[in-house]
C-alpha atoms as a PDB file:
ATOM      1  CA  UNK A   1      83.201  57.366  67.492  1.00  0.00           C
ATOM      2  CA  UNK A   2      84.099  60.611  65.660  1.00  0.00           C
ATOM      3  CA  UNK A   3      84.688  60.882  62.320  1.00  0.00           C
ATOM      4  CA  UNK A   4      88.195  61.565  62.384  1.00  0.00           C
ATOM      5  CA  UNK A   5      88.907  58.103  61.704  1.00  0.00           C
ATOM      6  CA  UNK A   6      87.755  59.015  58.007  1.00  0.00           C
ATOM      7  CA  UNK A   7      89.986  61.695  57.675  1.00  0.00           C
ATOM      8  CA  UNK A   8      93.392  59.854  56.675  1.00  0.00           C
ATOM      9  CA  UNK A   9      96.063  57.903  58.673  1.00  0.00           C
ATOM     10  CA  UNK A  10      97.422  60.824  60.486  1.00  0.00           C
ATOM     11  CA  UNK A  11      94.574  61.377  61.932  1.00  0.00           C
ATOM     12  CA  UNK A  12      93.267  57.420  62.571  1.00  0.00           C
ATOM     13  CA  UNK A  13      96.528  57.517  64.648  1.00  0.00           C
ATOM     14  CA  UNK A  14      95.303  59.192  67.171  1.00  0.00           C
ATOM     15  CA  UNK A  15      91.894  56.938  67.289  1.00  0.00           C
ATOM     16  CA  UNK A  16      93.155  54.656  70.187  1.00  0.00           C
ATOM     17  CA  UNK A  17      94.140  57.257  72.159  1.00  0.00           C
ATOM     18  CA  UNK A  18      90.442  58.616  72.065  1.00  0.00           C
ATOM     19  CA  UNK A  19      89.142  54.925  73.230  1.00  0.00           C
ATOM     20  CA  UNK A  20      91.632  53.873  75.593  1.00  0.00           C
ATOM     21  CA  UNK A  21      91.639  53.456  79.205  1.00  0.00           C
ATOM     22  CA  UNK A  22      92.208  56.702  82.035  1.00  0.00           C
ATOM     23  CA  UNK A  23      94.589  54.113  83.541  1.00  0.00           C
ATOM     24  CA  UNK A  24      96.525  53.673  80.254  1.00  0.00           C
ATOM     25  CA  UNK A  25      99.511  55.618  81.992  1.00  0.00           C
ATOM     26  CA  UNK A  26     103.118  55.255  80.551  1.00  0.00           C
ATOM     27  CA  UNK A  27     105.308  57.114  83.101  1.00  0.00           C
ATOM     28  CA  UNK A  28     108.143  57.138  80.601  1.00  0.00           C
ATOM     29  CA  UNK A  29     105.703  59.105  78.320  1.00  0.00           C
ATOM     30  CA  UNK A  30     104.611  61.071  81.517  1.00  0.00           C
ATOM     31  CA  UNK A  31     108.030  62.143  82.072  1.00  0.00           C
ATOM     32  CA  UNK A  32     108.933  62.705  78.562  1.00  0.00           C
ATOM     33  CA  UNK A  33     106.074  65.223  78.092  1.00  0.00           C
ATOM     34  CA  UNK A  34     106.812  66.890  81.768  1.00  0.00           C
ATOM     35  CA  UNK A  35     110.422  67.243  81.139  1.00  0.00           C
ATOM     36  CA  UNK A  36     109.748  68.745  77.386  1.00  0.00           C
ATOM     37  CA  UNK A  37     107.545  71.398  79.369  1.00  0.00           C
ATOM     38  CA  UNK A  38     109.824  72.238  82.147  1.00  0.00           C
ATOM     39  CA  UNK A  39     112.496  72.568  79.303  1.00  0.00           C
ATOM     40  CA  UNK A  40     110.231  75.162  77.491  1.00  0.00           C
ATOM     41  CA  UNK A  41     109.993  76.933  81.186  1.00  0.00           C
ATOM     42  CA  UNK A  42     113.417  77.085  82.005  1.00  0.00           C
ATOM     43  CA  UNK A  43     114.520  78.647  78.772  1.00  0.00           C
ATOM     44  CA  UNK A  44     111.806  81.065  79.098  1.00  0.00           C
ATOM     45  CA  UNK A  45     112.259  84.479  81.186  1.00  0.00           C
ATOM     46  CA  UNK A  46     109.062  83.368  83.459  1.00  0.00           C
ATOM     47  CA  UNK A  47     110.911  80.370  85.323  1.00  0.00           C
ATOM     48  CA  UNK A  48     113.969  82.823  86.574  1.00  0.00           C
ATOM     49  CA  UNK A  49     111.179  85.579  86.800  1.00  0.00           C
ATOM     50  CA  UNK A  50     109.749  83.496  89.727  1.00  0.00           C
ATOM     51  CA  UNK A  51     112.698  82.314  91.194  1.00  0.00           C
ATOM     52  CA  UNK A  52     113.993  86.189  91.601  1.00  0.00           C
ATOM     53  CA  UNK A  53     110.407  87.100  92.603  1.00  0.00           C
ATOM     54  CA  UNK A  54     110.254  84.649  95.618  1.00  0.00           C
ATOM     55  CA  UNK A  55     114.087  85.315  96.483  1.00  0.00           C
ATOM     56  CA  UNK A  56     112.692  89.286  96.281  1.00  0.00           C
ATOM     57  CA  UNK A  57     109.523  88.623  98.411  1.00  0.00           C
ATOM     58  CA  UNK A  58     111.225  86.538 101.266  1.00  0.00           C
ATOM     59  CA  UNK A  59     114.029  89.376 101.752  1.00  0.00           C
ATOM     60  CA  UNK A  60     111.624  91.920 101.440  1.00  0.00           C
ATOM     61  CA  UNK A  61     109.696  90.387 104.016  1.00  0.00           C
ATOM     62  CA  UNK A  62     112.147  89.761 106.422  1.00  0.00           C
ATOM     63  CA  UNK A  63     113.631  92.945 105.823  1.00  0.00           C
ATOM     64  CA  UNK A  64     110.343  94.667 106.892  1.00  0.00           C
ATOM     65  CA  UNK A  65     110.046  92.280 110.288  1.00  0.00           C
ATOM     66  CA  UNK A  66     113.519  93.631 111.068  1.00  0.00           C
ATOM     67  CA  UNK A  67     113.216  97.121 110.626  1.00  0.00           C
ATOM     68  CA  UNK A  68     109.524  97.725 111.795  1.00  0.00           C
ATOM     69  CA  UNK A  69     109.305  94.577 115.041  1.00  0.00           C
ATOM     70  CA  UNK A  70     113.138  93.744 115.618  1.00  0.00           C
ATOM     71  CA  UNK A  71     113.757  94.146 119.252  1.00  0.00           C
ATOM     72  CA  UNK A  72     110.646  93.167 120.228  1.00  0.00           C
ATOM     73  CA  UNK A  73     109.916  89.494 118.394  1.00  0.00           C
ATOM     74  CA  UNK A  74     114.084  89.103 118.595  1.00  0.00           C
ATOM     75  CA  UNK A  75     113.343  89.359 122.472  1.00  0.00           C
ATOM     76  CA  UNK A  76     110.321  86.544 122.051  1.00  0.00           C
ATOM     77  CA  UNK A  77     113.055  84.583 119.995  1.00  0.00           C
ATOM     78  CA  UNK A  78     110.127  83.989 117.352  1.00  0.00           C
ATOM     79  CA  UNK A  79     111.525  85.768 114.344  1.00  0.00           C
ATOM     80  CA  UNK A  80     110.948  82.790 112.340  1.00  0.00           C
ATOM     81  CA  UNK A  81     107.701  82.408 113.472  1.00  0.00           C
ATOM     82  CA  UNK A  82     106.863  86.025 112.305  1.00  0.00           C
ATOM     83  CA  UNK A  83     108.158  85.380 108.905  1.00  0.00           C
ATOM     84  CA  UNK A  84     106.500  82.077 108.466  1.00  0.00           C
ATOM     85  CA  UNK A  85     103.253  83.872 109.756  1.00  0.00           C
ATOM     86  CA  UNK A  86     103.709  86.740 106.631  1.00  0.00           C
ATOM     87  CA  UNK A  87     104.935  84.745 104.117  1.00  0.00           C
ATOM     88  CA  UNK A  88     101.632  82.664 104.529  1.00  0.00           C
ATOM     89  CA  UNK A  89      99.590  86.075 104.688  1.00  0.00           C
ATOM     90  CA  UNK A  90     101.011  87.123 101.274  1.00  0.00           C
ATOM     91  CA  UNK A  91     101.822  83.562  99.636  1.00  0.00           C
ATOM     92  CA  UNK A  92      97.900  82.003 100.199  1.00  0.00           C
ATOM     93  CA  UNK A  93      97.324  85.021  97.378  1.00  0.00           C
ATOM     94  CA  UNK A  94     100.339  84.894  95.376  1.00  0.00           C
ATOM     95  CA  UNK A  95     101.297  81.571  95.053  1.00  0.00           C
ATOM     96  CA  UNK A  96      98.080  80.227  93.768  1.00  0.00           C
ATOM     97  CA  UNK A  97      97.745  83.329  91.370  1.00  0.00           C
ATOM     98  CA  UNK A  98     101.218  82.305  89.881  1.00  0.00           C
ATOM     99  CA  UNK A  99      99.780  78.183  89.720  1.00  0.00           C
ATOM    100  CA  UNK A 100      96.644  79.742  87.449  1.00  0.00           C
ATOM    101  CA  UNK A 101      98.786  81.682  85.728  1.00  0.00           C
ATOM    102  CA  UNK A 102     100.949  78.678  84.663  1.00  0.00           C
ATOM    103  CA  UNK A 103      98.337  76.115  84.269  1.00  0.00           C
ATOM    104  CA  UNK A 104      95.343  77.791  82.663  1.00  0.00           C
ATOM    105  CA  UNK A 105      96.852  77.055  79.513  1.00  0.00           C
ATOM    106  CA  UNK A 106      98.398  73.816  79.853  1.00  0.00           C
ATOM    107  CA  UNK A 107      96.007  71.707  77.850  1.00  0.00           C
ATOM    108  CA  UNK A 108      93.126  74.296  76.195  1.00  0.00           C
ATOM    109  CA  UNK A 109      96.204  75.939  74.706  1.00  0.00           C
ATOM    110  CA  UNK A 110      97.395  73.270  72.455  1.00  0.00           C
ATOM    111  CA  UNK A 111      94.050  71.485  71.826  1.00  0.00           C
ATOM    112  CA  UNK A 112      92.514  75.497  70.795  1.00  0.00           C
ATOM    113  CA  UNK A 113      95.922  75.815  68.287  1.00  0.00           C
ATOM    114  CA  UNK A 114      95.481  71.948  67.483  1.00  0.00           C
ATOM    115  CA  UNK A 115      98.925  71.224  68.513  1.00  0.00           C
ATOM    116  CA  UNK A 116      97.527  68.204  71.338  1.00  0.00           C
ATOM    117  CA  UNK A 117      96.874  66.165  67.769  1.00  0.00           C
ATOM    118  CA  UNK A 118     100.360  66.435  66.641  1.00  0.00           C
ATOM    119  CA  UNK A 119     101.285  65.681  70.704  1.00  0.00           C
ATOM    120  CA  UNK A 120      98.864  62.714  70.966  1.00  0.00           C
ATOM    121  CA  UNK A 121      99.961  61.337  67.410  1.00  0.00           C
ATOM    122  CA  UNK A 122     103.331  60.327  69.537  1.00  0.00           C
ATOM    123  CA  UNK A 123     103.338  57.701  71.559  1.00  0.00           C
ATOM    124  CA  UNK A 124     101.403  59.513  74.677  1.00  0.00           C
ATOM    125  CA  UNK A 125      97.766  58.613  75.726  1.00  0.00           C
ATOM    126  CA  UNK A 126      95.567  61.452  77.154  1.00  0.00           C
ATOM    127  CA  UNK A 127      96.438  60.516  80.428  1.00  0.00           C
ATOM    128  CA  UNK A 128     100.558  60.711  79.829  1.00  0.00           C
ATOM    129  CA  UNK A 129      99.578  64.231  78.786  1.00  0.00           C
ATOM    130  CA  UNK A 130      97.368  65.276  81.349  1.00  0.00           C
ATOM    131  CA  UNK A 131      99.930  63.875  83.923  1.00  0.00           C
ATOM    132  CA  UNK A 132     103.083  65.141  82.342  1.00  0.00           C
ATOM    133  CA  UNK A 133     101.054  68.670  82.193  1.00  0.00           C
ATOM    134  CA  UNK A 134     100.668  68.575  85.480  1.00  0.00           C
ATOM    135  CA  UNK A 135     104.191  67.304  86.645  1.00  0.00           C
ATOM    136  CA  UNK A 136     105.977  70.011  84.512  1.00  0.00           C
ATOM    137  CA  UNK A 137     103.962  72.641  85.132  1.00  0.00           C
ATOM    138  CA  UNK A 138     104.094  71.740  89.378  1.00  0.00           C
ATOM    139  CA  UNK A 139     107.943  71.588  88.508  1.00  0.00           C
ATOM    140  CA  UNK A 140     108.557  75.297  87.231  1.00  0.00           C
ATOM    141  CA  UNK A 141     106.443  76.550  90.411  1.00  0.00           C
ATOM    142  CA  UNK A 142     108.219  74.019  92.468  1.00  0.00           C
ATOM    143  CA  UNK A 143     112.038  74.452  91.532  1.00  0.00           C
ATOM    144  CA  UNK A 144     111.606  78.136  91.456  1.00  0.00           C
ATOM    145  CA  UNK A 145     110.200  78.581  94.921  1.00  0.00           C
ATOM    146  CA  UNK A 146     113.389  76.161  96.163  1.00  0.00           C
ATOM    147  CA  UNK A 147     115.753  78.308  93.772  1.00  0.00           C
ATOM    148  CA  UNK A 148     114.120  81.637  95.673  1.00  0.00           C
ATOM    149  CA  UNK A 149     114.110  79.898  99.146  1.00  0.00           C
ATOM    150  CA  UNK A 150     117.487  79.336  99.233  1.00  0.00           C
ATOM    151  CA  UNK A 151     119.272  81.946  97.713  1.00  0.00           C
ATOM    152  CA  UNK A 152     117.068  83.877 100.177  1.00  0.00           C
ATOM    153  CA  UNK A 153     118.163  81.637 103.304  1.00  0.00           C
ATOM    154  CA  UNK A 154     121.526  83.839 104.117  1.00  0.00           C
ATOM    155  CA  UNK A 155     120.132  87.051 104.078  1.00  0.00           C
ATOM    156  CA  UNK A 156     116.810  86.128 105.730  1.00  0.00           C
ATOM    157  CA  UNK A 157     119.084  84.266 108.547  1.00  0.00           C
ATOM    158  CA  UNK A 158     121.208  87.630 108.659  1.00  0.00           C
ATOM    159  CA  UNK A 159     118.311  90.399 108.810  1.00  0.00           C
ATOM    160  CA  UNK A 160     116.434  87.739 111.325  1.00  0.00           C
ATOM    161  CA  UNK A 161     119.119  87.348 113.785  1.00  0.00           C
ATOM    162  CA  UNK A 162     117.859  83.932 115.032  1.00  0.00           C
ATOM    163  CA  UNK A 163     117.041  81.110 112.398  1.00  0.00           C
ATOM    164  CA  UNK A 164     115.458  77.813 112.625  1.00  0.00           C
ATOM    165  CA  UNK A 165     116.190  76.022 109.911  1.00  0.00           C
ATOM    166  CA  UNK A 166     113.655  73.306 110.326  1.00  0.00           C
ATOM    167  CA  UNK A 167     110.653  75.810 110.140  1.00  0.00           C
ATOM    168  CA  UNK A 168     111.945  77.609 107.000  1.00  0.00           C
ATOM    169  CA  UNK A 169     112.359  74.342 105.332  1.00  0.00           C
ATOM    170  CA  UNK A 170     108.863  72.838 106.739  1.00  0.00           C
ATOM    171  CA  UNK A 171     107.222  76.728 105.277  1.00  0.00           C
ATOM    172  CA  UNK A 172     108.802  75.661 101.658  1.00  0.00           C
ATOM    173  CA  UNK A 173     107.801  72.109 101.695  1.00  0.00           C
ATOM    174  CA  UNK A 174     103.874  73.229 102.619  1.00  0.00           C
ATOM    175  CA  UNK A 175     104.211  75.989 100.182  1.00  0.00           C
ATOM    176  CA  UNK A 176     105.333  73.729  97.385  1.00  0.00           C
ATOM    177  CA  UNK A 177     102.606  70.939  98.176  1.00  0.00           C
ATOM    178  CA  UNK A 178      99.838  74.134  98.295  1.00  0.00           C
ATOM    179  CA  UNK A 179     101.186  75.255  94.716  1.00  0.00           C
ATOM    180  CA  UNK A 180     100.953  72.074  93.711  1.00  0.00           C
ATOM    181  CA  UNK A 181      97.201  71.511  94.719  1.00  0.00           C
ATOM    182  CA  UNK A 182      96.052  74.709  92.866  1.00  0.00           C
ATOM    183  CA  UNK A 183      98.331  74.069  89.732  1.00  0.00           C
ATOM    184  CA  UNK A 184      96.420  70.492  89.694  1.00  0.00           C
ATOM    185  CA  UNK A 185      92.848  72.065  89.794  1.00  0.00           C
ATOM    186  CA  UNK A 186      93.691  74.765  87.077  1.00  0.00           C
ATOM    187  CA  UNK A 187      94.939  72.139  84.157  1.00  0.00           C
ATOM    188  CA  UNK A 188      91.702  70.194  85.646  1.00  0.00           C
ATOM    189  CA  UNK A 189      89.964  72.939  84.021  1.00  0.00           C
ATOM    190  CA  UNK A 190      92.204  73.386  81.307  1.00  0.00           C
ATOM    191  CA  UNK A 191      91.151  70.114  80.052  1.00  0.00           C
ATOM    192  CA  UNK A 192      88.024  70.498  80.418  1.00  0.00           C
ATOM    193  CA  UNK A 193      87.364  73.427  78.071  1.00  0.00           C
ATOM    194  CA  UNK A 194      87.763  74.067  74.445  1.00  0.00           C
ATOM    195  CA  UNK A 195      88.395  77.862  74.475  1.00  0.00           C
ATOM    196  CA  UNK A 196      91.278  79.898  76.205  1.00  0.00           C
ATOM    197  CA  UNK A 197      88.692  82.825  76.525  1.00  0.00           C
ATOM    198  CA  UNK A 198      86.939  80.104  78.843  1.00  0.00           C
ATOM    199  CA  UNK A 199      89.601  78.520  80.690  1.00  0.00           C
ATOM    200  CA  UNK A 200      90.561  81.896  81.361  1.00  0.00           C
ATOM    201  CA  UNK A 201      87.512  83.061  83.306  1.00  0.00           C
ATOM    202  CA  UNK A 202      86.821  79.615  84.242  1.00  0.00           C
ATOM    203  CA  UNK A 203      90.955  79.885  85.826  1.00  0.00           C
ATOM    204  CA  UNK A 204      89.699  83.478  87.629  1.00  0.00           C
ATOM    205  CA  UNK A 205      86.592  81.774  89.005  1.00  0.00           C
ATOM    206  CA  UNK A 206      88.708  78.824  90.680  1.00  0.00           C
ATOM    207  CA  UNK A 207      90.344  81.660  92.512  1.00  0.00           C
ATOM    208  CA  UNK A 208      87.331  83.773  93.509  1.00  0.00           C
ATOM    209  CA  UNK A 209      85.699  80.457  94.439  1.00  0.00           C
ATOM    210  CA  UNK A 210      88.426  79.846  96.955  1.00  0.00           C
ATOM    211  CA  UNK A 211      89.146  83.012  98.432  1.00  0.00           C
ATOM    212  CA  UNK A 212      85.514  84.733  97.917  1.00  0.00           C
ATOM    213  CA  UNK A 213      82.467  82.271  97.723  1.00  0.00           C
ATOM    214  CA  UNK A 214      84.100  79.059  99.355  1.00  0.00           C
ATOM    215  CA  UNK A 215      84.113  81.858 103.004  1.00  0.00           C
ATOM    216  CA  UNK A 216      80.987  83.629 102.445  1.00  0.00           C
ATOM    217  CA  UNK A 217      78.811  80.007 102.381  1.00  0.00           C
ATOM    218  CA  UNK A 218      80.069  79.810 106.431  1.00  0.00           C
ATOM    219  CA  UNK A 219      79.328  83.292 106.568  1.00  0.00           C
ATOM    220  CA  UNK A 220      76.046  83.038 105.255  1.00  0.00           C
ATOM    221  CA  UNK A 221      75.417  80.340 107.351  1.00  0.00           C
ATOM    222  CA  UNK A 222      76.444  82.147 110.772  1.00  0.00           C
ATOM    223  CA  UNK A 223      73.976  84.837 109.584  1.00  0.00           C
ATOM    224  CA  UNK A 224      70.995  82.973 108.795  1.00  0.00           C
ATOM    225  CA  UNK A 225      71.174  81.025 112.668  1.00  0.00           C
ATOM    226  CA  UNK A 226      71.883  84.768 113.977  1.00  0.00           C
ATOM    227  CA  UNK A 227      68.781  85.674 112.454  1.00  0.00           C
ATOM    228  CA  UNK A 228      67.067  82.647 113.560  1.00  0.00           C
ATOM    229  CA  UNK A 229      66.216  81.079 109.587  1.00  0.00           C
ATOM    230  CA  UNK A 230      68.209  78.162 110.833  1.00  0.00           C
ATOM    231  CA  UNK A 231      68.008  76.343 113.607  1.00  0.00           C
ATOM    232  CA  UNK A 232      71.272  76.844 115.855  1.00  0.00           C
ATOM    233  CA  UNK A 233      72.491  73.543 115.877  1.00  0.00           C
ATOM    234  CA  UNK A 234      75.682  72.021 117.276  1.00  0.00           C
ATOM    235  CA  UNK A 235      75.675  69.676 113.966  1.00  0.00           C
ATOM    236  CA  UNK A 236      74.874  72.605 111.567  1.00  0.00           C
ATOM    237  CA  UNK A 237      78.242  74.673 112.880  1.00  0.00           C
ATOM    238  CA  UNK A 238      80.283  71.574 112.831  1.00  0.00           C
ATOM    239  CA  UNK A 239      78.942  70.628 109.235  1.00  0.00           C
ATOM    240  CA  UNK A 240      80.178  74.131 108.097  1.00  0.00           C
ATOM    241  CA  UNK A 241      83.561  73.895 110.094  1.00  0.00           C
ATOM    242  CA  UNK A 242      84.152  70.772 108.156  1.00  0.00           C
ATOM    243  CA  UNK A 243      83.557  72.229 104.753  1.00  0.00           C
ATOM    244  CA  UNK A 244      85.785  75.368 106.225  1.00  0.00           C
ATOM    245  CA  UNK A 245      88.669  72.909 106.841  1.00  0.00           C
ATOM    246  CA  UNK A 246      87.915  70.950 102.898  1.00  0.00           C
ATOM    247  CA  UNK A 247      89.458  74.969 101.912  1.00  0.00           C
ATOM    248  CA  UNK A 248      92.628  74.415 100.517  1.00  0.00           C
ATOM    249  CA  UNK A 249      93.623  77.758 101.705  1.00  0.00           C
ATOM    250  CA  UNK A 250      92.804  76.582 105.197  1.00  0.00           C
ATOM    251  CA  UNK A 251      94.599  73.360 104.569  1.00  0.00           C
ATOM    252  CA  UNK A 252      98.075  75.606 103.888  1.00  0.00           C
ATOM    253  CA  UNK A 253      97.656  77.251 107.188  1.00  0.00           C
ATOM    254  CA  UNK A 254      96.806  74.283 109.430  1.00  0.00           C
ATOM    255  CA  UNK A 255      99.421  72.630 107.355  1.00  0.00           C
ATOM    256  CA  UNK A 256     102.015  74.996 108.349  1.00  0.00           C
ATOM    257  CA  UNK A 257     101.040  74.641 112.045  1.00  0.00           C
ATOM    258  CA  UNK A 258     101.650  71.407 111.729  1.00  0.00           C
ATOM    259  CA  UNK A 259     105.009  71.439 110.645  1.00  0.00           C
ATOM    260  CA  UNK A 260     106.113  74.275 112.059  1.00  0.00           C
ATOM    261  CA  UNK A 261     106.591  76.345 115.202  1.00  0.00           C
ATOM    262  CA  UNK A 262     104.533  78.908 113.992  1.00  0.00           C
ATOM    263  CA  UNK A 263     100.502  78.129 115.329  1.00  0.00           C
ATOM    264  CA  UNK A 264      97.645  78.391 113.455  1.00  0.00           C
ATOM    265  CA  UNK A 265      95.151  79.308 116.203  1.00  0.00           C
ATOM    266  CA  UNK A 266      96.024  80.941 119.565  1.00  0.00           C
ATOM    267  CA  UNK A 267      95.446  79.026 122.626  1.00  0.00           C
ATOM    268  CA  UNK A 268      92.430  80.769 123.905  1.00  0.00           C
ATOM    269  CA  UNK A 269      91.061  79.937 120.478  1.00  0.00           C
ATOM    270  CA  UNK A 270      92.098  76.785 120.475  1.00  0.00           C
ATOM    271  CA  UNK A 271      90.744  76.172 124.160  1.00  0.00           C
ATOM    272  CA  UNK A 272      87.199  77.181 123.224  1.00  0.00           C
ATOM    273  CA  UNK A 273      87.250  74.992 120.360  1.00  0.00           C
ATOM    274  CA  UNK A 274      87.828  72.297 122.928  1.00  0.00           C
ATOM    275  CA  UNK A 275      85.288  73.198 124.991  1.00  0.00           C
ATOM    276  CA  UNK A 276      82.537  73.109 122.390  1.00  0.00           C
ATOM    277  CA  UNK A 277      83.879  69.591 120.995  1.00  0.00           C
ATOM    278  CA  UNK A 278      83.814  68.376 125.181  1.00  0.00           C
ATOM    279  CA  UNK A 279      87.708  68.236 125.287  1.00  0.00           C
ATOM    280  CA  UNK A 280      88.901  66.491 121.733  1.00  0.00           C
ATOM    281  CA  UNK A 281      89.086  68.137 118.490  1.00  0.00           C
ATOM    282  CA  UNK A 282      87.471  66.474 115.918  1.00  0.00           C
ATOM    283  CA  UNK A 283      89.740  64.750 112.960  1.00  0.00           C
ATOM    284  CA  UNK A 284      88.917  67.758 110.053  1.00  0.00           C
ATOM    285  CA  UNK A 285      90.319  70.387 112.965  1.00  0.00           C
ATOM    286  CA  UNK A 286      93.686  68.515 113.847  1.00  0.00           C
ATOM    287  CA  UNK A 287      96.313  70.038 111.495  1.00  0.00           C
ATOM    288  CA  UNK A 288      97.436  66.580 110.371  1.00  0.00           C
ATOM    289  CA  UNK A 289      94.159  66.350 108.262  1.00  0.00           C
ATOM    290  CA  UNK A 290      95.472  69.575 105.998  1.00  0.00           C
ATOM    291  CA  UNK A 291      97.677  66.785 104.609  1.00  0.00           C
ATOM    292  CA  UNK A 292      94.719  64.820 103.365  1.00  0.00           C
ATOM    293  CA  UNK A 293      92.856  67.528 102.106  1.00  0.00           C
ATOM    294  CA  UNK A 294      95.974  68.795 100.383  1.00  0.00           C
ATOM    295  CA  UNK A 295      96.553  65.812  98.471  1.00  0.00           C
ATOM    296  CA  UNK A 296      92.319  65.337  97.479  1.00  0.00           C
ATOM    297  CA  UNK A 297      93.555  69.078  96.051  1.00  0.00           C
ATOM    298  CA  UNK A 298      96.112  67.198  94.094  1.00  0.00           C
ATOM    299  CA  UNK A 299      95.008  63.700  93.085  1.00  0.00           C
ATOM    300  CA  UNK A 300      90.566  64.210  92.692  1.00  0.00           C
ATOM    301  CA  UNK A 301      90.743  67.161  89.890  1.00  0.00           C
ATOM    302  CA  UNK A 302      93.630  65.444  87.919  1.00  0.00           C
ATOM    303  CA  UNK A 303      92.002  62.452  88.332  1.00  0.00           C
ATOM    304  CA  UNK A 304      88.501  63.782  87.181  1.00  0.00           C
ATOM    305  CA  UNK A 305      90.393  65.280  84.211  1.00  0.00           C
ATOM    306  CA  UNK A 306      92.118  62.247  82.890  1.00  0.00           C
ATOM    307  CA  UNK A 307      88.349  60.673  83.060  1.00  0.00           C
ATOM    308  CA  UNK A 308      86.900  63.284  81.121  1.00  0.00           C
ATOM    309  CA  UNK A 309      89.497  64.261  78.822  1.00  0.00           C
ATOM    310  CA  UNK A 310      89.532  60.596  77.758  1.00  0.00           C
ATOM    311  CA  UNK A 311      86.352  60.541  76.079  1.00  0.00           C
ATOM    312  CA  UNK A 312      86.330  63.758  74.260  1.00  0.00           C
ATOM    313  CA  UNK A 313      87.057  64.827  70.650  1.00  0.00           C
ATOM    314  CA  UNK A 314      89.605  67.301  70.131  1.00  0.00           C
END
């Protein structure tokens, strides 16, 4: 036990909190911390800062698939399709960016200024904090990608000619759950670390892990069989397919394609991936599994956090 329990009452009060359980979860305490952060967000100019940012970058978008491929994707009838198509091309970079940004210092913050004492000392446990964190902070990305959506939804349906409805709803709805999933691994690491100097390049190597190293391991591997220093075996490429599809930036594609008109793969792609699998696509290649692998993004860090940052001193 540290010695903080010899340091006065203020300080004993937080002793339980050090001891007790990862499941010791209060969701009135949960929400009371979340909604305190939200509040904090909304009356700060970075909440409407995002919401005119995604209103800007949807218009902008659209805008640009009107003027540059009009006639010919309004002839398809697959303007929304184009859009959904671009908006994952530029929001798999920025939306993530924008989750790091907001949850690198969710927790490190106020345990480096020694403000997560004076939170803790109210009737929260580690885990109300670490999952009120996580709620807020998944709340100011979440409400101001809806608040941008929708303002954007009349003159998106206007520049595009053609609308469907259902696939600009199903593109927000993936885009929220894929902010959600990197805003849940960055106050994982939050936790975790003592120093905002660390959780800051620690937050920068989350997103160079995803969209450098997490790619070049399959790439490394196709090399090496080219080059005959592995075998080239069926259960080797299918092991590093598998780990492909574990990519939460893959997930948000195939999760897209799932929910939307828009496809992932092309046939012809999609037909040689049959071929090689004899017919049947394996489960971590269907776009239904981008759900599951969505929500591991979501619940494992969090829940790896709340283990860790329960047995800690601050």
């Amino acid at each position: 036990m540290s010695t903080e329990t010899e340091t006065g009452a203020g300080t004993a009060e937080t002793e339980p909190e050090q001891s007790s359980s990862a499941l010791d979860i209060n969701p009135e305490s949960v929400l009371a911390v979340a909604r305190k952060d939200l509040q904090d967000s909304i009356r700060s100019w970075l909440f409407w800062f995002l919401s005119a940012f995604f209103f800007i970058l949807l218009v902008t978008l659209t805008g640009a698939i009107a003027y540059f491929d009009g006639d010919a994707i309004l002839a398809e009838g697959a303007t929304t399709d184009v859009l959904i198509s671009q908006v994952f091309g530029v929001g798999s970079f920025i939306i993530p960016a924008i989750a790091i940004v907001l949850g690198w210092k969710a927790i490190v913050g106020e345990r480096e200024s020694g403000s997560i004492k004076i939170l803790l000392a109210l009737p929260h446990s580690r885990a109300d904090v670490i999952l009120g964190k996580l709620i807020g902070r998944s709340s100011v990305l979440s409400l101001s990608l809806i608040i941008g959506f929708v303002l954007a939804a009349i003159p998106v349906a206007v520049l595009l000619g053609t609308f469907d409805v259902t696939d600009y709803l199903g593109l927000l709805l993936i885009s929220v759950l894929y902010g959600i999933a990197y805003t849940s691994v960055t106050i994982a690491v939050s936790s975790l670390l003592r120093s905002t100097t660390f959780a800051a390049a620690a937050a920068f190597g989350v997103f160079a892990l995803f969209y450098v190293f997490w790619g070049a391991v399959v790439g490394v591997v196709g090399m090496l069989i080219s080059y005959d220093y592995l075998p080239e075996s069926d259960t080797l490429l299918e092991a590093a397919m598998f780990y492909q599809s574990l990519n939460p930036n893959a997930a948000y594609a195939n999760a897209l394609s799932f929910v939307t008109s828009a496809p992932n793969l092309d046939d012809e792609s999609v037909a040689m991936l049959e071929l090689f699998f004899d017919g049947s696509l394996p489960f971590y290649l269907q776009d239904w599994f981008a759900f599951i692998v969505l929500l591991c993004w979501i619940v494992v860090p969090i829940a790896l956090a709340i283990y860790r940052f329960n047995r800690v001193d601050l």
